[in-house]
Protein backbone atom coordinates (compact mmCIF):
# COMPACT_ATOMS: atom_id res chain seq x y z
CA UNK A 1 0.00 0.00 0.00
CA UNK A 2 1.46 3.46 -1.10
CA UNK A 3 2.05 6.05 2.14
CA UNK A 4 -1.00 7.76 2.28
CA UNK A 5 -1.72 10.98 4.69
CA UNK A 6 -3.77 10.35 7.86
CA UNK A 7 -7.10 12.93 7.80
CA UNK A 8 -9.20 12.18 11.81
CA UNK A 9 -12.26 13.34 12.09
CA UNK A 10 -14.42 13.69 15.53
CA UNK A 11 -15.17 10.61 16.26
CA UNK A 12 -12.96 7.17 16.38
CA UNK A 13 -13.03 7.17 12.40
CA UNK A 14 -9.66 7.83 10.60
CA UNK A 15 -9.15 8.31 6.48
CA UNK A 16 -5.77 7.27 4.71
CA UNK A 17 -5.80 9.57 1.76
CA UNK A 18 -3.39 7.92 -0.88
CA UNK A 19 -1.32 10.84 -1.60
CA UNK A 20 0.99 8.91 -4.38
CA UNK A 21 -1.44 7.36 -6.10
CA UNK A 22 -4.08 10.41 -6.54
CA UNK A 23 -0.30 12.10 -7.52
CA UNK A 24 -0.08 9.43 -10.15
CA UNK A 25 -3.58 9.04 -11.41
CA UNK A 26 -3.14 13.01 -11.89
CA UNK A 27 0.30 12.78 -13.85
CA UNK A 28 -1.46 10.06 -16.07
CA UNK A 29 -4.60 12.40 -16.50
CA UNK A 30 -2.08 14.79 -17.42
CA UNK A 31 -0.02 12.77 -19.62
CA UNK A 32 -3.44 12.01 -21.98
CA UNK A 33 -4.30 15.95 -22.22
CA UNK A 34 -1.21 16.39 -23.66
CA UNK A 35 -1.30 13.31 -25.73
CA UNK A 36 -4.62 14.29 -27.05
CA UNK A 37 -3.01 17.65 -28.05
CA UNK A 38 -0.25 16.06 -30.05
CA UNK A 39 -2.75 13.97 -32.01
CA UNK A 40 -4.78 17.11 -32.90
CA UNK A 41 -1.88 18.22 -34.18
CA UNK A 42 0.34 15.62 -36.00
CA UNK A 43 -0.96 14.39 -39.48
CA UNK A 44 -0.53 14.54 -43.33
CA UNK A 45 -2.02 17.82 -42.51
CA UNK A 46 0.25 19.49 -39.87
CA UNK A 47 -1.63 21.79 -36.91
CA UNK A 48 -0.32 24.10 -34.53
CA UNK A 49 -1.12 24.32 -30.62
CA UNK A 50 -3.01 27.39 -31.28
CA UNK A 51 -4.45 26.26 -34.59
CA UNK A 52 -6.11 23.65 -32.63
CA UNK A 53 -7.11 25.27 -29.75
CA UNK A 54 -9.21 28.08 -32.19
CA UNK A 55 -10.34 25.00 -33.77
CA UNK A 56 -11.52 23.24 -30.75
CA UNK A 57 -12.63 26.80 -29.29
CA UNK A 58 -15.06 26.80 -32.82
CA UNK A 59 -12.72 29.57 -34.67
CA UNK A 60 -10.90 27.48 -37.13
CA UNK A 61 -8.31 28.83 -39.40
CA UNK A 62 -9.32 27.18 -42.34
CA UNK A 63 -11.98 24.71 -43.26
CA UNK A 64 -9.66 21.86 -43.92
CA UNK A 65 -8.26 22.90 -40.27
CA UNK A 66 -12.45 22.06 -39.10
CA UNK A 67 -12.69 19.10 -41.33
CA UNK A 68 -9.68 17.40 -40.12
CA UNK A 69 -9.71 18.04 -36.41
CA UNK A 70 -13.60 17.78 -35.89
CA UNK A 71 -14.14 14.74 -38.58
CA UNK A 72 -10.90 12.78 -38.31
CA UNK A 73 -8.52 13.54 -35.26
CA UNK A 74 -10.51 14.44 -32.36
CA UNK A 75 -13.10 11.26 -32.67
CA UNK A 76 -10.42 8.91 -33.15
CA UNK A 77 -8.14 10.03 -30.75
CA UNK A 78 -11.24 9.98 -28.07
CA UNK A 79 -12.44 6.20 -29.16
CA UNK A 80 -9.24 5.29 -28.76
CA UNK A 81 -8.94 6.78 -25.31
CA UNK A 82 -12.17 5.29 -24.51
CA UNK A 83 -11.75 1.78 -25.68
CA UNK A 84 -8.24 1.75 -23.80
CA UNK A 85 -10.21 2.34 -20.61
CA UNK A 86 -13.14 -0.26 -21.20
CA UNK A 87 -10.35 -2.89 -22.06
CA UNK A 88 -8.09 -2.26 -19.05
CA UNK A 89 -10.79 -2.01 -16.85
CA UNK A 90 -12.06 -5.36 -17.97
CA UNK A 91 -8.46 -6.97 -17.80
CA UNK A 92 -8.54 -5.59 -14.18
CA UNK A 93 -11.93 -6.88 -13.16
CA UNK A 94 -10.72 -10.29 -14.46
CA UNK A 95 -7.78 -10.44 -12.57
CA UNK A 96 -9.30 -9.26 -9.23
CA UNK A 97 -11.83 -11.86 -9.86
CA UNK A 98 -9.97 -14.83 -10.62
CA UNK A 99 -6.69 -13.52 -8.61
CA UNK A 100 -5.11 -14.56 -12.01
CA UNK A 101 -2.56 -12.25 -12.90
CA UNK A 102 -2.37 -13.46 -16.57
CA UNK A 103 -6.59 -12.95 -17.07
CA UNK A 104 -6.68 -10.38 -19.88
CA UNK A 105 -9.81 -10.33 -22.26
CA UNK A 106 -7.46 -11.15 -25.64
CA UNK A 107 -5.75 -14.24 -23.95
CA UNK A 108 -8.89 -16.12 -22.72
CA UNK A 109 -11.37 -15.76 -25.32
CA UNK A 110 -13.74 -13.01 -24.56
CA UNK A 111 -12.09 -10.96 -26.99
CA UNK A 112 -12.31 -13.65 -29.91
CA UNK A 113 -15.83 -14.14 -28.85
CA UNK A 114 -16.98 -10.91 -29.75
CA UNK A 115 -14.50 -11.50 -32.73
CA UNK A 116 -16.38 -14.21 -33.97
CA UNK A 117 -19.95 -12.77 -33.48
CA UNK A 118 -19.24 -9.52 -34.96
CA UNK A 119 -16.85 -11.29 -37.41
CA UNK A 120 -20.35 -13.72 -38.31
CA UNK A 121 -22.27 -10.48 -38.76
CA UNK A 122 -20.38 -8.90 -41.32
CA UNK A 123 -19.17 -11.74 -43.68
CA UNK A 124 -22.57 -14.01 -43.13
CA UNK A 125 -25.13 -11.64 -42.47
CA UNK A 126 -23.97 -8.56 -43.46
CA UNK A 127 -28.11 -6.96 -43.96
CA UNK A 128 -27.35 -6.48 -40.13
CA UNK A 129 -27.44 -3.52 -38.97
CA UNK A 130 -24.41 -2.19 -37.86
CA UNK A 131 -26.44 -1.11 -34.18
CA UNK A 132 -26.08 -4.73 -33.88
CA UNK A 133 -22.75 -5.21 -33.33
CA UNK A 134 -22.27 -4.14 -29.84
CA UNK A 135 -25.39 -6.77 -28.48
CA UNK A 136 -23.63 -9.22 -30.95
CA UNK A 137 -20.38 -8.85 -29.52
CA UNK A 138 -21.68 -9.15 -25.50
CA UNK A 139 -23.43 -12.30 -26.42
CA UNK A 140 -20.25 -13.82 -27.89
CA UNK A 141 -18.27 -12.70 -25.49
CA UNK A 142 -20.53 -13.66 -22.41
CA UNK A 143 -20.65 -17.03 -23.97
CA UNK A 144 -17.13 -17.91 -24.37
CA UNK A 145 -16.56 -16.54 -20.63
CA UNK A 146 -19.49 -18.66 -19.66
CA UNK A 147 -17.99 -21.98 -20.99
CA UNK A 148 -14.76 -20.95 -20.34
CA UNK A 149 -15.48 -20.40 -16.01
CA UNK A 150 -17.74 -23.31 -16.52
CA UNK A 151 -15.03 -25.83 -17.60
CA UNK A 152 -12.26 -23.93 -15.26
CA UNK A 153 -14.35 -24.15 -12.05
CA UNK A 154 -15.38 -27.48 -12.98
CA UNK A 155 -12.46 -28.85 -10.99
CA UNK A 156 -9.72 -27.43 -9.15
CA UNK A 157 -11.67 -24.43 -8.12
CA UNK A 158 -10.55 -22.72 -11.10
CA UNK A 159 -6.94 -22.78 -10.41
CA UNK A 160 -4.92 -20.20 -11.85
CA UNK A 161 -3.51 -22.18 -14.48
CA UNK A 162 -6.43 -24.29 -15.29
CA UNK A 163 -7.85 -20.89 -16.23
CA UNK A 164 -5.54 -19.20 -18.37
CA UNK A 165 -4.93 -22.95 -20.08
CA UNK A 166 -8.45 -23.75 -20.82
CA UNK A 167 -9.14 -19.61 -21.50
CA UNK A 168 -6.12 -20.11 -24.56
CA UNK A 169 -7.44 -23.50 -25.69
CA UNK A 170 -11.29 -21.96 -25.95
CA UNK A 171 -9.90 -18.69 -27.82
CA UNK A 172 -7.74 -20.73 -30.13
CA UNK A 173 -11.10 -23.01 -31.51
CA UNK A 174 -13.17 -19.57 -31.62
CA UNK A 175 -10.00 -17.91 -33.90
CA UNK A 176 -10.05 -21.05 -36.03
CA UNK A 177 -13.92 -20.31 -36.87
CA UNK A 178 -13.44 -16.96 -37.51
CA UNK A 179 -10.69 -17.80 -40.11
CA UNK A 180 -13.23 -20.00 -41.59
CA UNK A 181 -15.40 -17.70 -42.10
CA UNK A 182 -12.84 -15.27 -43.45
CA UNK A 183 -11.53 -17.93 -45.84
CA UNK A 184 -15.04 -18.66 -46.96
CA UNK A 185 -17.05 -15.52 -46.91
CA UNK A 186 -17.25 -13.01 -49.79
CA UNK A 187 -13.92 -11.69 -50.32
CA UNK A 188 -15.16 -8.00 -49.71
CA UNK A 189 -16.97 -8.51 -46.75
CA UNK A 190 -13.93 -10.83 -45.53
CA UNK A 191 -11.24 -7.77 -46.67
CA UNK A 192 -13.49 -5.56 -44.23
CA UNK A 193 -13.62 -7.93 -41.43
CA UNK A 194 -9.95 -8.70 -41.48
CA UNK A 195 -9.24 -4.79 -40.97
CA UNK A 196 -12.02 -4.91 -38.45
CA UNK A 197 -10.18 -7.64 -36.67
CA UNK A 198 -6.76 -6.09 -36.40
CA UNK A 199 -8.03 -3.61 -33.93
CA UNK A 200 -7.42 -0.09 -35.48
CA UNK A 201 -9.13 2.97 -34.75
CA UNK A 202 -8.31 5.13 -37.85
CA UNK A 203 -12.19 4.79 -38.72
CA UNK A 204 -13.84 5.34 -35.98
CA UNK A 205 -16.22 8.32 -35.82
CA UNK A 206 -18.43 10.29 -33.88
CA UNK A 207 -20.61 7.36 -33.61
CA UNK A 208 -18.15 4.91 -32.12
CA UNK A 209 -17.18 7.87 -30.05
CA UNK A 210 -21.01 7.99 -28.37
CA UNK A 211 -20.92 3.77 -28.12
CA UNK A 212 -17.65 3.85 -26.42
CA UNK A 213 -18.32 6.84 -24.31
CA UNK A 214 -22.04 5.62 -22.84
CA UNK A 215 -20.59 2.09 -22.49
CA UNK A 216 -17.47 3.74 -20.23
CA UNK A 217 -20.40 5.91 -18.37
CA UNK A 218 -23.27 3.30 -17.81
CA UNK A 219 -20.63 0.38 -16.85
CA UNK A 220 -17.87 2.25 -15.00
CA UNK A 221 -20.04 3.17 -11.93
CA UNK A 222 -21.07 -0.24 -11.45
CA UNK A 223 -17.42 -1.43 -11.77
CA UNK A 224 -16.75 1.61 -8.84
CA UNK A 225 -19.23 0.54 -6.50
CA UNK A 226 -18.79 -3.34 -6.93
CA UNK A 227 -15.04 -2.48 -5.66
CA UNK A 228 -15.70 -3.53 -2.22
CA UNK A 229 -17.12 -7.11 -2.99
CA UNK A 230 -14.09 -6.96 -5.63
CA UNK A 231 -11.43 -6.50 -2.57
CA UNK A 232 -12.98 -9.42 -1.22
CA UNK A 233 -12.78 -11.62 -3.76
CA UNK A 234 -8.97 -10.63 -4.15
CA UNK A 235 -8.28 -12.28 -0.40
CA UNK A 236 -9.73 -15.53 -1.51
CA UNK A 237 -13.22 -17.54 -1.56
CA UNK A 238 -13.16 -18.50 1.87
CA UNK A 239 -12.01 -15.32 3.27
CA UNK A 240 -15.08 -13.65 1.26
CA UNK A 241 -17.81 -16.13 2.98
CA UNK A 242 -16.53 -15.16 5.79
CA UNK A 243 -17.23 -11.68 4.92
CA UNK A 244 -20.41 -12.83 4.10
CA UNK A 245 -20.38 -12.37 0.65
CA UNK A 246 -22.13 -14.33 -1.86
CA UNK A 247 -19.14 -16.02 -4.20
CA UNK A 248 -20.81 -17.68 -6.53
CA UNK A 249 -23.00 -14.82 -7.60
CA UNK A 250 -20.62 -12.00 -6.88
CA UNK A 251 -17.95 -13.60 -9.40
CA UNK A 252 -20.83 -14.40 -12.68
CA UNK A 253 -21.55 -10.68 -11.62
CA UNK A 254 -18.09 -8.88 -11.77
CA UNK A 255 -17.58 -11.92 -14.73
CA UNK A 256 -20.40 -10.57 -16.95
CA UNK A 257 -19.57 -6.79 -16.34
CA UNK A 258 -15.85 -7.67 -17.39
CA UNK A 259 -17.37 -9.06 -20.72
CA UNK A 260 -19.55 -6.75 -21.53
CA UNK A 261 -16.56 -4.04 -21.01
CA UNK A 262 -14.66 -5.97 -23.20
CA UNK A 263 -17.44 -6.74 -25.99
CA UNK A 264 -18.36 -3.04 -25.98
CA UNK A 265 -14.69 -2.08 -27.09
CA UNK A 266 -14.41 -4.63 -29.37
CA UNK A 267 -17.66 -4.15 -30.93
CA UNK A 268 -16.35 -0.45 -32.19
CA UNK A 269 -13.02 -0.97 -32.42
CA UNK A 270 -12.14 -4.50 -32.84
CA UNK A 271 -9.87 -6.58 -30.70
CA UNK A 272 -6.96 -4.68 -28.90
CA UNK A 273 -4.99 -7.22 -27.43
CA UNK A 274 -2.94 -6.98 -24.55
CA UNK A 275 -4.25 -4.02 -23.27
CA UNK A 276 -6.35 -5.60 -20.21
CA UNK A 277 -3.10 -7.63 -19.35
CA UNK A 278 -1.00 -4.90 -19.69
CA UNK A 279 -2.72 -1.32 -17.81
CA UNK A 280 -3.99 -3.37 -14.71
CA UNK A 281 0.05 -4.68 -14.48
CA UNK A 282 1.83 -1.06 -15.04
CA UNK A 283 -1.21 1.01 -12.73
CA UNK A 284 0.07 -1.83 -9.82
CA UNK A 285 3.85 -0.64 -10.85
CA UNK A 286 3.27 2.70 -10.43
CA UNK A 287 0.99 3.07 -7.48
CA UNK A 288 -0.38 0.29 -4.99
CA UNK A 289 -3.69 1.02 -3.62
CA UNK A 290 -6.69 -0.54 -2.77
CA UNK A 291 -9.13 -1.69 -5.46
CA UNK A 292 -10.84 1.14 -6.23
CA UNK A 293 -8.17 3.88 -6.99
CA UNK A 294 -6.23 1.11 -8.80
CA UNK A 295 -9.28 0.41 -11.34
CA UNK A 296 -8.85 4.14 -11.93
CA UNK A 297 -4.95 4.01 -12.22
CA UNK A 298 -5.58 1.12 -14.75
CA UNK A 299 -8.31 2.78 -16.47
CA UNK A 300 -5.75 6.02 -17.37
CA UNK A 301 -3.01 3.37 -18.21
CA UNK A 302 -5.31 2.07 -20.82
CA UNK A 303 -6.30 4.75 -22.27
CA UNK A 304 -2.82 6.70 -22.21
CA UNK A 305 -1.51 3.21 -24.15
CA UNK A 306 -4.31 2.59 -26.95
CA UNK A 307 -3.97 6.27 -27.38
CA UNK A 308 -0.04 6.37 -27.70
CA UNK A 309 -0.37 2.65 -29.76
CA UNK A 310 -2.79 4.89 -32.06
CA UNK A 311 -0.07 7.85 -32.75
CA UNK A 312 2.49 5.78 -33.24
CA UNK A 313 0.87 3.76 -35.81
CA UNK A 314 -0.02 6.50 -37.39
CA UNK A 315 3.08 8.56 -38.01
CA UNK A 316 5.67 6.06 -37.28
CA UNK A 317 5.38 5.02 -41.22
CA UNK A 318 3.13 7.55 -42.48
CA UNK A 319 1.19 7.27 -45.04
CA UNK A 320 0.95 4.11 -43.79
CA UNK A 321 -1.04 3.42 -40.80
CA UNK A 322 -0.16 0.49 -38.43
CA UNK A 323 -3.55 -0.56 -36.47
CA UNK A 324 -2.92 0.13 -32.55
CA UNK A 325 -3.69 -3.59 -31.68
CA UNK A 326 -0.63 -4.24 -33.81
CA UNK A 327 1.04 -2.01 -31.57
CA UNK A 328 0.13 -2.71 -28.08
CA UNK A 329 0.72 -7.00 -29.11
CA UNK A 330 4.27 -5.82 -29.46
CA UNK A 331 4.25 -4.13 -26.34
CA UNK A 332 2.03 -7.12 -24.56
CA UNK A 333 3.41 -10.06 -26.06
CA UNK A 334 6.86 -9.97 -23.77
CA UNK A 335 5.01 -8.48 -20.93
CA UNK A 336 2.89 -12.15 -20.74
CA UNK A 337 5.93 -14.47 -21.25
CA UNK A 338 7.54 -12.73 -18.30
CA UNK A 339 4.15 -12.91 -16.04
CA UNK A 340 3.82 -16.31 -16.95
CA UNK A 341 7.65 -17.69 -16.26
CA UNK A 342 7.16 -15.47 -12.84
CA UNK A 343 3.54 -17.27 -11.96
CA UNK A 344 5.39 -20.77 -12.62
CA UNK A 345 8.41 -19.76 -10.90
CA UNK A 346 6.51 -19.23 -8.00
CA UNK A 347 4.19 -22.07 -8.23
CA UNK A 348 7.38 -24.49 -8.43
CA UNK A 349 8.54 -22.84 -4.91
C-alpha cells in the first residue's frame, strides 16, 4: 500500500488519503491531455497548438483545419482513449476476480468471442445492422466466458492455471472459426472484417465515439461501486464467505460486467490485445492502492496506451497506418511471457 496521509475526524473514524497514487492518477490524466493535443496536431495535414485550440474553441483557421480536427482527429483520438479504458478495466476486473494475474480479455477468449460474433455479422449476415454489433459482440463474449469459467471451475476451483490454459485453448477453436469464415465468406466482406479484426481505430467516428463513451459511463459506476465485494474476492473464496459475501453470484456478476466491457470495445473498435493484461500490471507498478483507486490508475493506463499505440501507428510510417492492436501486441506479447515464467516460478517454490 502506497504512504497515504492520515485525515481524523471527531469521532474514532480515521481516512488514509493515498497521496501517491491520486499524484499518479493526476500525472497520467495529465499525460493524456497532452497526448490528445499532439494527435490534434500531427498528421498529413500538420496543426499548430493554437491552430487547434481556435479550432476546438469553434474559430478554425481554415476549413480543412475544421474538417480534419472535428471529422478525423478528435473522434479517433477519443475512441481510442475510450476503448483503452473499457479494455483495461475489464483486464482488471478479471484479474481481481480470478486472482489470475495473466486474465486479460485477448488471452482467454472473450475478446475472440466478440470477434467471432461480430466477425459472423459482417461476412454471413452482413443486412445487419451495424447497431447490432455491440449486443452481438456481448453475447459472444458472455458465452465464451461462460464456458470458459464453466469448464475452469469445474475442478480445481478454477486454479490459476487451469484458467488461463483452458481460456487459450477456448480462444484458439473460436479464432479457427473466424478464419473459416474469413476464408469462406465473400472476399469484400472478408477484406473488411480482417481490418475490423486487427483492432485499429483510424475509422472510428463520432458514432463509435457515443458507443464507447455511454458504455465507459453506464458500466464504470457499477465497476466503482462493486469495488468492495471486488477486494474481497482478491483475499480468496473463503475469506469472502466469511465476509459474508455471496461467491458464486458476486464472481458471474463482476464476470459478466468484465465481458460486456470488453465486448463493448471490441464491438467499435475491434480486438486490442494486450491491453487488459498490460494497464492493470503497469497502474500496480506505479501506485499500490486498494481496489478502487487502482481500477482508476488502470483505467488512465489504458487509455494513455491505446492512445499512444494509435499515434504511433499512425506517423511512425506515415502514409501508412499500423492498427494500434498491432502495436500494443508488441508491447504485450513480452510483458505475458515474463508474467507467466514469474507465476510458474513461483508455483514451483
Amino acid at each position: 500500500m502506497s504512504a497515504g496521509l492520515l485525515i481524523r475526524l471527531d469521532g474514532p473514524v480515521t481516512y488514509a488519503l493515498p497521496v501517491h497514487a491520486l499524484t499518479v492518477l493526476a500525472v497520467l490524466l495529465g499525460l493524456t491531455c497532452t497526448l490528445v493535443v499532439a494527435s490534434l496536431m500531427a498528421g498529413s495535414y500538420p496543426l499548430g497548438a493554437t491552430e487547434v485550440a481556435a479550432t476546438l474553441a469553434g474559430r478554425a483557421p481554415s476549413d480543412m483545419a475544421q474538417t480534419v480536427v472535428w471529422q478525423f482527429r478528435f473522434p479517433r483520438t477519443l475512441a481510442a482513449l475510450a476503448a483503452g479504458a473499457l479494455l483495461a478495466l475489464s483486464g482488471a476486473t478479471l484479474q481481481n476476480v480470478t486472482r489470475n494475474p495473466l486474465a486479460d480479455p485477448s488471452l482467454v477468449g472473450v475478446s475472440q468471442g466478440a470477434g467471432l460474433a461480430v466477425v459472423a455479422a459482417m461476412v454471413a449476415w452482413s443486412e445487419l445492422p451495424q447497431a447490432m454489433r455491440p449486443v452481438l459482440a456481448f453475447c459472444g463474449a458472455l458465452a465464451v466466458a461462460a464456458l470458459i469459467q464453466g469448464i475452469a471451475m469445474r475442478r480445481s476451483g478454477g486454479a490459476t492455471m487451469r484458467f488461463i490454459l483452458t481460456g487459450i485453448g477456448v480462444a484458439a477453436f473460436v479464432s479457427a472459426l473466424t478464419s473459416a469464415l474469413l476464408t469462406y465468406g465473400q472476399i469484400d466482406r472478408a477484406i473488411s472484417a480482417l481490418g475490423w479484426l486487427s483492432g485499429s481505430v483510424h475509422a472510428a467516428g463520432w458514432s463509435e465515439v457515443a458507443v464507447l463513451g455511454g458504455a465507459f459511463l453506464c458500466l464504470a459506476p457499477a465497476l466503482a461501486a462493486a469495488s468492495r465485494p471486488m477486494a474481497a474476492m482478491r483475499m480468496g473464496p473463503e475469506m469472502a464467505v466469511g465476509l459474508g459475501l455471496r461467491v458464486g453470484l458476486t464472481r458471474m456478476a463482476l464476470v459478466t460486467l468484465s465481458v460486456a466491457l470488453a465486448a463493448a470495445a471490441a464491438a467499435m473498435v475491434g480486438p486490442i490485445g494486450f491491453v487488459g493484461l498490460v494497464a492493470p500490471h503497469l497502474a500496480h507498478r506505479l501506485a499500490r492502492c486498494g481496489v478502487g483507486l487502482h481500477l482508476a490508475l488502470s483505467a488512465a493506463t489504458g487509455a494513455l496506451l491505446v492512445g499512444a499505440a494509435d499515434l504511433a501507428g499512425r506517423l511512425a510510417f506515415a502514409p501508412v497506418q499500423i492498427p494500434a492492436g498491432l502495436v500494443t501486441a508488441l508491447i504485450g506479447v513480452p510483458l505475458f511471457v515474463w508474467l507467466l515464467l514469474r507465476t510458474q516460478a513461483r508455483a514451483s517454490l
